[in-house]
Protein backbone atom coordinates (compact mmCIF):
# COMPACT_ATOMS: atom_id res chain seq x y z
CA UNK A 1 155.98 -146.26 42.19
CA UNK A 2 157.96 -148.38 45.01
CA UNK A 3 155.84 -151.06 45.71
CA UNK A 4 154.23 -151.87 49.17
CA UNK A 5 155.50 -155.38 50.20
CA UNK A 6 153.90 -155.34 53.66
CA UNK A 7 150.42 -154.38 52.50
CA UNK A 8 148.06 -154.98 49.17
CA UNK A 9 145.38 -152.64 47.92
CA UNK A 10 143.43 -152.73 44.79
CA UNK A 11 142.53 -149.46 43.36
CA UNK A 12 138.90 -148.60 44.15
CA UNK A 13 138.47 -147.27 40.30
CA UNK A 14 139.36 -148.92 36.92
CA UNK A 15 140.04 -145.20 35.21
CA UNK A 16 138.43 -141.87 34.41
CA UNK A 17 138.34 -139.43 31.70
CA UNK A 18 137.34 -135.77 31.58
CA UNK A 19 136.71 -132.38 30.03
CA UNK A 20 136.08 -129.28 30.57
CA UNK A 21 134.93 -126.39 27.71
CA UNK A 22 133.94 -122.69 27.67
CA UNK A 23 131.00 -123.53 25.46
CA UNK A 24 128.69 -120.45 24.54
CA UNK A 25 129.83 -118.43 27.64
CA UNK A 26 132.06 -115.21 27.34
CA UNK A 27 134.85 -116.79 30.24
CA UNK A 28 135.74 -119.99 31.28
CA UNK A 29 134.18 -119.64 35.41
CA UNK A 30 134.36 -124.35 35.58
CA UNK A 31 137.26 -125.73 37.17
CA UNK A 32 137.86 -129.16 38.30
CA UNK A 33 140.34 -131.75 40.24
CA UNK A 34 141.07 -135.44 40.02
CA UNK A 35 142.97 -137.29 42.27
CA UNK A 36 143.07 -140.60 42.25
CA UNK A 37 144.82 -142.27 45.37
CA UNK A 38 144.55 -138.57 47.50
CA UNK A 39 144.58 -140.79 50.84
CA UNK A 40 145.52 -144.17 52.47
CA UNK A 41 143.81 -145.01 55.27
CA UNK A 42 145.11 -148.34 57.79
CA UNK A 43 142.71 -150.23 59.88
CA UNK A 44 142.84 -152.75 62.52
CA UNK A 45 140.74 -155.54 60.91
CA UNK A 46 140.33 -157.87 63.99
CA UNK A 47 136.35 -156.76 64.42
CA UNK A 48 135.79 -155.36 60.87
CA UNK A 49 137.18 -158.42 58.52
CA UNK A 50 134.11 -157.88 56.34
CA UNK A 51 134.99 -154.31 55.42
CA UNK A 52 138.24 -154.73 53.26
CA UNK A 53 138.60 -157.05 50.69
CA UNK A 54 142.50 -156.70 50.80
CA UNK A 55 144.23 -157.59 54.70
CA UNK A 56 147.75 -159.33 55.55
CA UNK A 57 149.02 -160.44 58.53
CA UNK A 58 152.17 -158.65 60.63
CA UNK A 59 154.80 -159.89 62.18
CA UNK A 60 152.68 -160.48 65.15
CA UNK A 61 149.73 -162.20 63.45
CA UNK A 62 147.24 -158.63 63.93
CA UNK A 63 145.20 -158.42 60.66
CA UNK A 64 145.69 -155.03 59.22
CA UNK A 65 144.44 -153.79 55.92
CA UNK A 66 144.52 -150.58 54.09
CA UNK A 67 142.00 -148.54 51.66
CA UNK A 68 142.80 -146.11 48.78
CA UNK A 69 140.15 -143.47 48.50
CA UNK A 70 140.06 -141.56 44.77
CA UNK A 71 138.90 -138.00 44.84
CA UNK A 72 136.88 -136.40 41.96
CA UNK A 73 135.56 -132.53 41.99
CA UNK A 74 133.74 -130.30 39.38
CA UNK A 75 133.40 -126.61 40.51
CA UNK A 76 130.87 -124.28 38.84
CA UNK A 77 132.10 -120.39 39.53
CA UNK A 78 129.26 -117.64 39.72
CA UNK A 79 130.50 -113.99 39.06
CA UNK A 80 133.96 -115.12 38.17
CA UNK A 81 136.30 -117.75 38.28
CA UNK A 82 138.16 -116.92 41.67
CA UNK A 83 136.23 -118.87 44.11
CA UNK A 84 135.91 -122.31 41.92
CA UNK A 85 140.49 -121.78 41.16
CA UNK A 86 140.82 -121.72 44.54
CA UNK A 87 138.44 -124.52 45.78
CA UNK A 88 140.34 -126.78 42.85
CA UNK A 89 143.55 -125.54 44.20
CA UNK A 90 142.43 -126.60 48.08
CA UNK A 91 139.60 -128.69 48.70
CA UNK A 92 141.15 -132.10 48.26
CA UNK A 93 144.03 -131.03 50.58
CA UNK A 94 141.52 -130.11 53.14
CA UNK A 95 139.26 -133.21 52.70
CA UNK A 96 143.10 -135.28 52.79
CA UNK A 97 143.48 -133.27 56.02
CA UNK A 98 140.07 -134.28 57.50
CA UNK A 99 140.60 -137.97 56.59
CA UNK A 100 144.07 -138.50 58.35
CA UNK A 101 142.41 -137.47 61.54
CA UNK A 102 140.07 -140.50 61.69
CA UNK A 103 142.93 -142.18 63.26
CA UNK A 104 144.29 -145.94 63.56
CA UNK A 105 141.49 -148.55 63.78
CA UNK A 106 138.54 -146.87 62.55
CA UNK A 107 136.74 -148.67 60.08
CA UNK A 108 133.66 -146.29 60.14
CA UNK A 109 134.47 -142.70 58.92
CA UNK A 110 132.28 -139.82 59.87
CA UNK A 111 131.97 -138.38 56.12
CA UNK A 112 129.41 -135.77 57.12
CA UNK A 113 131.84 -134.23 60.12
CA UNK A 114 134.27 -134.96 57.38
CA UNK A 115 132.57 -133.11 54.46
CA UNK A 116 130.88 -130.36 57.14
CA UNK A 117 134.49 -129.18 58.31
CA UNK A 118 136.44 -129.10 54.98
CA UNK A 119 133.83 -126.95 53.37
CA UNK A 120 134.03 -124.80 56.74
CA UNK A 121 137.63 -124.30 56.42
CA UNK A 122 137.27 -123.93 52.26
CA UNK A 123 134.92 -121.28 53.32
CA UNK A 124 137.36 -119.67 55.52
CA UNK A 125 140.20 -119.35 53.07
CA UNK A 126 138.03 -118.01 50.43
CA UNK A 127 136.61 -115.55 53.00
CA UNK A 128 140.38 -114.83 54.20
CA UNK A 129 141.71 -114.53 50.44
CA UNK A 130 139.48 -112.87 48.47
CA UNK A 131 137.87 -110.54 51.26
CA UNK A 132 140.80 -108.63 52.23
CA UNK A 133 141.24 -105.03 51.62
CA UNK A 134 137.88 -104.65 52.48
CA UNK A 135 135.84 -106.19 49.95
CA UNK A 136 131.99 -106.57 50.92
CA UNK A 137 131.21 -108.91 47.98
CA UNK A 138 132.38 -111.87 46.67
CA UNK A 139 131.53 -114.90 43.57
CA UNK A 140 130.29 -118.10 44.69
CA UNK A 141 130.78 -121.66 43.18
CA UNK A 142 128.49 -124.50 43.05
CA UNK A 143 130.36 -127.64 43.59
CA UNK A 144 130.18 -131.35 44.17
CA UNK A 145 133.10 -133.60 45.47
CA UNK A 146 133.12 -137.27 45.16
CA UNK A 147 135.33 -140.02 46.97
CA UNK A 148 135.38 -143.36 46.01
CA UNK A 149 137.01 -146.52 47.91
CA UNK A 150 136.74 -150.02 47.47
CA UNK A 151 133.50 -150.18 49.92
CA UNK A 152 131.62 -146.77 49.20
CA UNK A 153 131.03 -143.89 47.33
CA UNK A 154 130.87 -140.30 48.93
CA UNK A 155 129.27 -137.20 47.43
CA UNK A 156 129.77 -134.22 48.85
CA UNK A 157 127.39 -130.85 47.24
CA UNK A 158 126.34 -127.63 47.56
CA UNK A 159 124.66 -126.24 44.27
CA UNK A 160 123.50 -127.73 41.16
CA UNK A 161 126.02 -130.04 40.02
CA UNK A 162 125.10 -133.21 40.00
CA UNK A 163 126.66 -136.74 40.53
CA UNK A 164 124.58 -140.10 38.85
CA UNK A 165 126.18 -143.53 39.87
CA UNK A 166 124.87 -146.22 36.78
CA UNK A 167 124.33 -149.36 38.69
CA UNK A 168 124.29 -151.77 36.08
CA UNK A 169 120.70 -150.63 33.96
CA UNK A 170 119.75 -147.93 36.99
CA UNK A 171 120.39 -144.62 36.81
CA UNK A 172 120.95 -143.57 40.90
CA UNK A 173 121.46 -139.67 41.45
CA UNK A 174 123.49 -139.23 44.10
CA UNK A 175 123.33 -135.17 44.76
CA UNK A 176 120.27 -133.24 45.05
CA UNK A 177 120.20 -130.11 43.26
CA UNK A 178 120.10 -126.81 45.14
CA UNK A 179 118.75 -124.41 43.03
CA UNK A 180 117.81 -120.72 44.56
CA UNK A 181 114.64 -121.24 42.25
CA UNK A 182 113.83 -123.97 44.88
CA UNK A 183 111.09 -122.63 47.18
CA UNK A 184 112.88 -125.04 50.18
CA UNK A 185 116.04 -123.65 49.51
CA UNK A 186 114.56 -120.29 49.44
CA UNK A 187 113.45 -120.91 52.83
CA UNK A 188 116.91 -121.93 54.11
CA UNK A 189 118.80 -119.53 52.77
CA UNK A 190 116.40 -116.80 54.06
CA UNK A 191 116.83 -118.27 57.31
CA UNK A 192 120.53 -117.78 56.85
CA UNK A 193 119.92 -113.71 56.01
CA UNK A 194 120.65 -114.20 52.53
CA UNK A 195 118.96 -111.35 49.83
CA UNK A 196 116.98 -114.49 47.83
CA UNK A 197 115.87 -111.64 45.71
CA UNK A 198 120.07 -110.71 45.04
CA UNK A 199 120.47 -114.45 44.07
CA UNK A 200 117.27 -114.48 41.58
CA UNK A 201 118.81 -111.12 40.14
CA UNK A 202 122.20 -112.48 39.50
CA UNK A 203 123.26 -109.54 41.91
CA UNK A 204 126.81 -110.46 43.51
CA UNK A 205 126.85 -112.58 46.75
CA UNK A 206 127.47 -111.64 50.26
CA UNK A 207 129.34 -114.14 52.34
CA UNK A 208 127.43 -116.87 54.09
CA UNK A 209 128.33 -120.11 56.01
CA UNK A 210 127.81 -122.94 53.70
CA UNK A 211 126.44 -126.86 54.57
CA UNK A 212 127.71 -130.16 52.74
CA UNK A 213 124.72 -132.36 51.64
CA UNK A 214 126.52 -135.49 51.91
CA UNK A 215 125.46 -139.11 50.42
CA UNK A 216 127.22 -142.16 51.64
CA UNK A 217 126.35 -144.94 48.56
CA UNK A 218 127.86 -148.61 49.63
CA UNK A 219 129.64 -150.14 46.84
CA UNK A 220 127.87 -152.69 44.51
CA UNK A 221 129.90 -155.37 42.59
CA UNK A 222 127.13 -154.46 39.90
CA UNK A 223 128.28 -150.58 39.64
CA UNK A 224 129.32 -149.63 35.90
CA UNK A 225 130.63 -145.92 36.64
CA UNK A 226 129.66 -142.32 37.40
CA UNK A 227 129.00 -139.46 35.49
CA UNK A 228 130.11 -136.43 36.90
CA UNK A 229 129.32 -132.73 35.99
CA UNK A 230 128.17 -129.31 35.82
CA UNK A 231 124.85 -128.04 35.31
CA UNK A 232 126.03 -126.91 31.39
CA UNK A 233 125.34 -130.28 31.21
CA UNK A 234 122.42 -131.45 33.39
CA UNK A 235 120.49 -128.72 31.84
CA UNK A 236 119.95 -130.18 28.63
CA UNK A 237 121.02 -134.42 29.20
CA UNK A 238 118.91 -136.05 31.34
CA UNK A 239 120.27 -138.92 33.43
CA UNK A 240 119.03 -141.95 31.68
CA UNK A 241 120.90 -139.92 28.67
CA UNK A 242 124.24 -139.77 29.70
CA UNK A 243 124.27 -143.12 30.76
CA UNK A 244 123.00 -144.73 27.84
CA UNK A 245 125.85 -142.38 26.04
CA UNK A 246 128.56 -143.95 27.94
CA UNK A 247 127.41 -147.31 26.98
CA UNK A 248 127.47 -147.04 23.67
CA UNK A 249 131.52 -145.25 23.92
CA UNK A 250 132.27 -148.65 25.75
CA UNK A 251 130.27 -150.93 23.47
CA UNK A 252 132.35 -149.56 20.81
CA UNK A 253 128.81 -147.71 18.78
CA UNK A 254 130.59 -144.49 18.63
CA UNK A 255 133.04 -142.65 15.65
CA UNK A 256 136.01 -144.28 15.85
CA UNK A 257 137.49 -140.94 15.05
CA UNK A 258 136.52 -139.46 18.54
CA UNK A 259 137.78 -143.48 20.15
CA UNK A 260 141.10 -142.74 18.47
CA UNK A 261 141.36 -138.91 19.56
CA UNK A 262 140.92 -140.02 22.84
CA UNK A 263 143.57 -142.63 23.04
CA UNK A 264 141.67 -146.09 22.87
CA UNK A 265 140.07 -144.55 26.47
CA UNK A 266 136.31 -145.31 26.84
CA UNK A 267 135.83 -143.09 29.67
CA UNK A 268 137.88 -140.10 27.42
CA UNK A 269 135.67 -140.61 24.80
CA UNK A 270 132.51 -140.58 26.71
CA UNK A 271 133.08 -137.68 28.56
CA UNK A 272 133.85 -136.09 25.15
CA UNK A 273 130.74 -137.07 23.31
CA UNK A 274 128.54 -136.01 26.44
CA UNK A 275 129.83 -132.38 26.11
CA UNK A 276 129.79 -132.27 22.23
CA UNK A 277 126.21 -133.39 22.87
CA UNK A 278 124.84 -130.72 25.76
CA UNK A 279 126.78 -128.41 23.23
CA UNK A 280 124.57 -129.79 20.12
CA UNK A 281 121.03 -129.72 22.63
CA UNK A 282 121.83 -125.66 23.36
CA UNK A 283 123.43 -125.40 26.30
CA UNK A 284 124.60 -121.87 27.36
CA UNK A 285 127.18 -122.59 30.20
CA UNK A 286 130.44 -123.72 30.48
CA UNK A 287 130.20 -127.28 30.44
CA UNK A 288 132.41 -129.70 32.53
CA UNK A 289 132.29 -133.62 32.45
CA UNK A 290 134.13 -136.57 34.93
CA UNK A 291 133.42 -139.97 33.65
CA UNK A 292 134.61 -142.56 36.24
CA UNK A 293 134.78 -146.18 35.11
CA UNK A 294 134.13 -148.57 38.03
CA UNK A 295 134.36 -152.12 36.86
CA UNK A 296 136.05 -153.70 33.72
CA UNK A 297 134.09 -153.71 30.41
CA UNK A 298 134.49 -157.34 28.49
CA UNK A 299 134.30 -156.37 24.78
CA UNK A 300 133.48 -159.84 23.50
CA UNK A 301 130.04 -160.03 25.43
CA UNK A 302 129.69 -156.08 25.13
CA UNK A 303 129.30 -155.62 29.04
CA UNK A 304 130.40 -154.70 31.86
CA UNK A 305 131.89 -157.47 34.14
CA UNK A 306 132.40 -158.38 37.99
């Protein structure tokens, strides 16, 4: 990579590792996307100093700065695998798209206008793709999107996926769970003119518009990493769980067997053992696991560190 002379960024993430298994289901219907560094975003720093940690000064003495967002996905298909390829093929280019036209000198992104129109236009292409020739029904995905800078974390859902942020002992869920079993979201999507009873019945879907729930998180010095994943794994590992799980991959209290399988990679290895582990507690869906690693771990005092 050519490096950037005029301009210094740090990474807003230390690493990740992932996986993604079929687990006791018949087909594979998970998909997923990682991509760290999907957008670089310049700012005019004169009134917002305080919101990059990185700046330098051009030729004409203005402060400019610049901030790396990473982007992180896990898609959960229902009725096949077609919607959750193509939102893995897509969505990151769209949410790219969205970024790019905050424009020169905003500091303050919209992420909800951001979020709310690259679902919208995700929702189009499906609609466009896998409607034509006259199809009345399609498959749905659940799905939850995260992007993470240097200042904040931004989740992005619609479903039952689920992001948790461990902020140093805390577990902090950052998505809330939309299930159809909901009585509230029963309500809303009867509002919409969905067939709740279609849902219940695993019936196939009929198109509807869908809504981001979007959390804006600012970043802590104290924040350890995120677990991110489908609900093959939610299901059966409750939060306090996986983090404690993770811990213990970084601390080193795991088979060194599954540490040297994954290549020495603490997040690798964590995300591994949190799958083997829904698998072990019964869980019956495809199972899909991010593992996003924050801040630097110091091995000697077992912890993570500023």
């Amino acid at each position: 990579m050519e490096k950037n002379k005029s301009k210094m960024i740090n990474s807003p993430t230390i690493g990740h590792g992932l996986i993604s298994v079929i687990g006791r289901r018949r087909s594979m219907e998970d998909a997923f996307t990682v991509y760290p560094n999907l957008v670089r975003l310049n700012y005019d720093l004169h009134e917002h100093k305080h919101e990059l940690e990185h700046e330098h000064e051009s030729k004409k003495g203005k402060k400019q700065g610049e901030i790396s967002y990473d982007f992180y996905a896990v898609f959960d298909g229902h009725g096949s695998k077609k919607v959750s390829d193509r939102c893995k093929e897509r969505l990151h280019h769209l949410v790219a798209e969205e970024l790019t036209h905050v424009g020169e000198g905003v500091v303050e992104v919209d992420w909800k206008s951001v979020m709310d129109n690259s679902f919208a236009r995700m929702d189009a292409e499906v609609a466009t793709t896998l409607l034509s020739g006259g199809r009345k029904k399609v498959a749905s995905t659940a799905l939850v999107i995260v992007v993470v800078g240097t200042a904040e974390i931004v989740v992005a859902s619609f479903g039952d996926c689920r992001v948790v942020l461990f902020r140093d002992e805390a577990a902090l869920q950052l998505s809330r769970c939309r299930k159809v079993e909901r009585s509230d979201e029963q309500e809303r999507m009867e509002a919409e003119g969905v067939n709740v009873s279609d849902l219940l019945s695993d019936a196939p879907l009929t198109p509807r518009s869908i809504e981001a729930e979007v959390e804006v998180c600012k970043r802590s010095e104290i924040d350890d990493f995120i677990v991110i994943g489908t609900n093959g794994l939610w299901d059966v590992i409750e939060n306090d769980v996986a983090g404690d799980m993770v811990r213990k991959c970084f601390r080193g209290q795991v088979s060194k067997t599954v540490l040297e399988g994954a290549g020495g990679n603490c997040a690798v290895a964590a995300a591994t053992i949190l799958a083997e582990l829904a698998l072990a507690r019964g869980s019956r869906d495809n199972i899909s696991v991010i593992v996003v690693q924050l801040r630097s771990f110091d091995a000697s005092s077992s912890s993570f560190t500023k």
